[in-house]
N, C-alpha and C. Protein backbone atom coordinates (compact mmCIF):
# COMPACT_ATOMS: atom_id res chain seq x y z
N UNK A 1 91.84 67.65 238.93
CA UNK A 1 92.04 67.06 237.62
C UNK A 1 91.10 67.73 236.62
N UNK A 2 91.49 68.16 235.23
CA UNK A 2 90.60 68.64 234.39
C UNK A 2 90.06 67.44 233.58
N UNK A 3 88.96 67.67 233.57
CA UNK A 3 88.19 66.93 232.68
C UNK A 3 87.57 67.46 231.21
N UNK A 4 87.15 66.44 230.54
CA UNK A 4 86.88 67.30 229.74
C UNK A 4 85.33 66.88 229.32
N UNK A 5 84.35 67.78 228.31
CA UNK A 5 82.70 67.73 228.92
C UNK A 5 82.33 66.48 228.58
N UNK A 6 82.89 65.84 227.55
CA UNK A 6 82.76 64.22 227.41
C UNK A 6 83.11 63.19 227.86
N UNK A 7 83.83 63.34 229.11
CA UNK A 7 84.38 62.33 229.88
C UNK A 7 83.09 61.69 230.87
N UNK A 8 82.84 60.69 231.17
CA UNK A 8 82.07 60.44 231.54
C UNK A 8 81.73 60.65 233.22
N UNK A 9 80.85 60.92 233.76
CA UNK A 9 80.39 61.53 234.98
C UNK A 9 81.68 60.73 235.74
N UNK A 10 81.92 61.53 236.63
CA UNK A 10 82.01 60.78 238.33
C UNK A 10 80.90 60.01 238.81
N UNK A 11 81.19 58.95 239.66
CA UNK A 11 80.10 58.29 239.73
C UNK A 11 79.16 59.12 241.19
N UNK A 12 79.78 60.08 242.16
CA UNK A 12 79.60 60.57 243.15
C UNK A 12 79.36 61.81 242.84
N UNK A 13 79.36 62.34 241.20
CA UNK A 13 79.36 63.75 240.79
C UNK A 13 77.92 63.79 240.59
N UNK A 14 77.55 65.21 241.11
CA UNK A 14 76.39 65.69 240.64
C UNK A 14 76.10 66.29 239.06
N UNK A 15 75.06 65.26 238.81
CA UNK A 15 74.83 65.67 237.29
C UNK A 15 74.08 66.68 237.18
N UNK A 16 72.97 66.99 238.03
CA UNK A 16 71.59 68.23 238.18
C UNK A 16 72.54 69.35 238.03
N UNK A 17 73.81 69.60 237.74
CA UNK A 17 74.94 70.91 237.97
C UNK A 17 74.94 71.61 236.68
N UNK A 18 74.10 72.45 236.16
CA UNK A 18 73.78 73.17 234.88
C UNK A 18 74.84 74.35 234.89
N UNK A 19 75.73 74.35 233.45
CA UNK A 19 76.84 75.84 234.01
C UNK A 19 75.89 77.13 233.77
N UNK A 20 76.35 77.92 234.08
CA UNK A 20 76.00 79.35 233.82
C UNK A 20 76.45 80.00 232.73
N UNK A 21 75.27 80.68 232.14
CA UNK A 21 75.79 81.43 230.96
C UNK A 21 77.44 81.98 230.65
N UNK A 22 77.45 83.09 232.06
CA UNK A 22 79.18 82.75 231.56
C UNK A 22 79.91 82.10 231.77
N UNK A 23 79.70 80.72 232.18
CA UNK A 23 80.61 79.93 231.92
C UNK A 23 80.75 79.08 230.79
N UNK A 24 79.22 78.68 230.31
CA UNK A 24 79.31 78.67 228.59
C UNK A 24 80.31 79.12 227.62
N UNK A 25 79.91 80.88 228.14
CA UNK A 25 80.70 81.82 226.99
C UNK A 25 82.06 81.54 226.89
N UNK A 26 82.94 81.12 228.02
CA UNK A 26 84.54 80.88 228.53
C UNK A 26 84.73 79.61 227.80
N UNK A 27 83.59 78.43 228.29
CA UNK A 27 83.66 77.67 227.82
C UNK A 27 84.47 77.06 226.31
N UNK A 28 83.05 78.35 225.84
CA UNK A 28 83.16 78.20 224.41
C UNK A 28 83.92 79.00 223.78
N UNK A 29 84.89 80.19 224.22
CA UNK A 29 86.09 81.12 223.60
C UNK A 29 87.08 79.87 223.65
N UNK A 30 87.05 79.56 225.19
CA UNK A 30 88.76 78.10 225.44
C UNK A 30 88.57 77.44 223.99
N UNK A 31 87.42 76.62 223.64
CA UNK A 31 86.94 75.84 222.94
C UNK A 31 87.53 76.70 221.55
N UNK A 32 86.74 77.47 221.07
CA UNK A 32 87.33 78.44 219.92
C UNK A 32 88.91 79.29 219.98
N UNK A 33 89.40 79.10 220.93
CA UNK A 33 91.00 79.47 220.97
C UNK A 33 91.87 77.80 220.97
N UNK A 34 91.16 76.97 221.28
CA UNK A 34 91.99 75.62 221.10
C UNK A 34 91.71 75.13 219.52
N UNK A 35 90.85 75.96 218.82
CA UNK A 35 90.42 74.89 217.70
C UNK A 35 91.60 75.99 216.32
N UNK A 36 91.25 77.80 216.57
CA UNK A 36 92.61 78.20 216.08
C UNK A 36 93.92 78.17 216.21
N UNK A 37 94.46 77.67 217.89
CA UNK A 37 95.51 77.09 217.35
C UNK A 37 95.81 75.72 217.01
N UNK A 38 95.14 74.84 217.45
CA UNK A 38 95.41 73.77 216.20
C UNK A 38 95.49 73.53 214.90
N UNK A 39 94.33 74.65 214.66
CA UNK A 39 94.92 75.18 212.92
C UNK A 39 95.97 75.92 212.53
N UNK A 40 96.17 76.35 213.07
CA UNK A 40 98.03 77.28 213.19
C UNK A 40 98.33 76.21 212.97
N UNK A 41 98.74 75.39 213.59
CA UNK A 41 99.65 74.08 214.06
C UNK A 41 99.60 73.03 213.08
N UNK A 42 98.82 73.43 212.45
CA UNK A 42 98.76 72.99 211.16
C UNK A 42 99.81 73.09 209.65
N UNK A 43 99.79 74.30 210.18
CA UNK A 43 100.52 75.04 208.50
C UNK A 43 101.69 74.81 208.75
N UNK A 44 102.72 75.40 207.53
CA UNK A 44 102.03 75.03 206.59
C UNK A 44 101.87 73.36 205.82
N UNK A 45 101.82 72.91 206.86
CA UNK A 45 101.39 70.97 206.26
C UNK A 45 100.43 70.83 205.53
N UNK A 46 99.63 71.44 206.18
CA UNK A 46 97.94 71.37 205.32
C UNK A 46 97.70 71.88 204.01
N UNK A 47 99.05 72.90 203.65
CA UNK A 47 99.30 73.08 201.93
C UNK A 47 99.50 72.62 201.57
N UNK A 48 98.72 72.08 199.93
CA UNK A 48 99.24 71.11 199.39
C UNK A 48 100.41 71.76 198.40
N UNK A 49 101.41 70.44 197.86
CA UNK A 49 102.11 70.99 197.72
C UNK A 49 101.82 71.54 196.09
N UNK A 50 102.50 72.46 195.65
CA UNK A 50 101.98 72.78 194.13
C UNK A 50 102.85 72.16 193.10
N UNK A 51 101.79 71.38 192.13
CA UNK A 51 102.17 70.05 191.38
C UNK A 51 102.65 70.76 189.97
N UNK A 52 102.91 72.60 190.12
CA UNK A 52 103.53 73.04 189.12
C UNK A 52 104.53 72.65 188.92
N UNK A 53 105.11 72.58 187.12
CA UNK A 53 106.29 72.70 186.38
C UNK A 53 106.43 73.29 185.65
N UNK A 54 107.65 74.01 185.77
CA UNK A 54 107.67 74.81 184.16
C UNK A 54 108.20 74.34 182.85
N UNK A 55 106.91 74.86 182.48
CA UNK A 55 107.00 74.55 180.99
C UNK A 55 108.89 74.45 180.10
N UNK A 56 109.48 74.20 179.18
CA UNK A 56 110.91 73.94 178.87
C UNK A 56 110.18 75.12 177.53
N UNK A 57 111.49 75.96 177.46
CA UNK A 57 111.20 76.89 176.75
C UNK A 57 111.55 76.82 175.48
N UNK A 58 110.70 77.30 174.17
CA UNK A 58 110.80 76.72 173.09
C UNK A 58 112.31 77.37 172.21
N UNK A 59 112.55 76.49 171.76
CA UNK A 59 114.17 76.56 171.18
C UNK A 59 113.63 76.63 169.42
């Protein structure tokens, strides 16, 4: 089962279990590849929409 780093311990899990640098680094790319595409996944919603009108042209 994946967990995720805020889930709270197993109660039988060893906490003294420090990761290793590269697993940090993986860690933290997964972490920085899940946070760009959720911003993908975003658009374009997150534009607002543009509250332009055009002007009526003078007669």
């Amino acid at each position: 089962m994946n967990r995720d780093r805020k889930d709270p311990p197993d109660p039988g899990e060893d906490r003294d279990c420090a990761e290793t640098p590269q697993e940090r680094r993986e860690r933290k790319r997964h972490e920085s590849d899940n946070h760009d595409e959720a911003l993908e996944e975003t658009f374009p919603a997150s534009d607002p929409v543009s509250p332009f009108v055009p002007a009526k042209t003078p007669e």
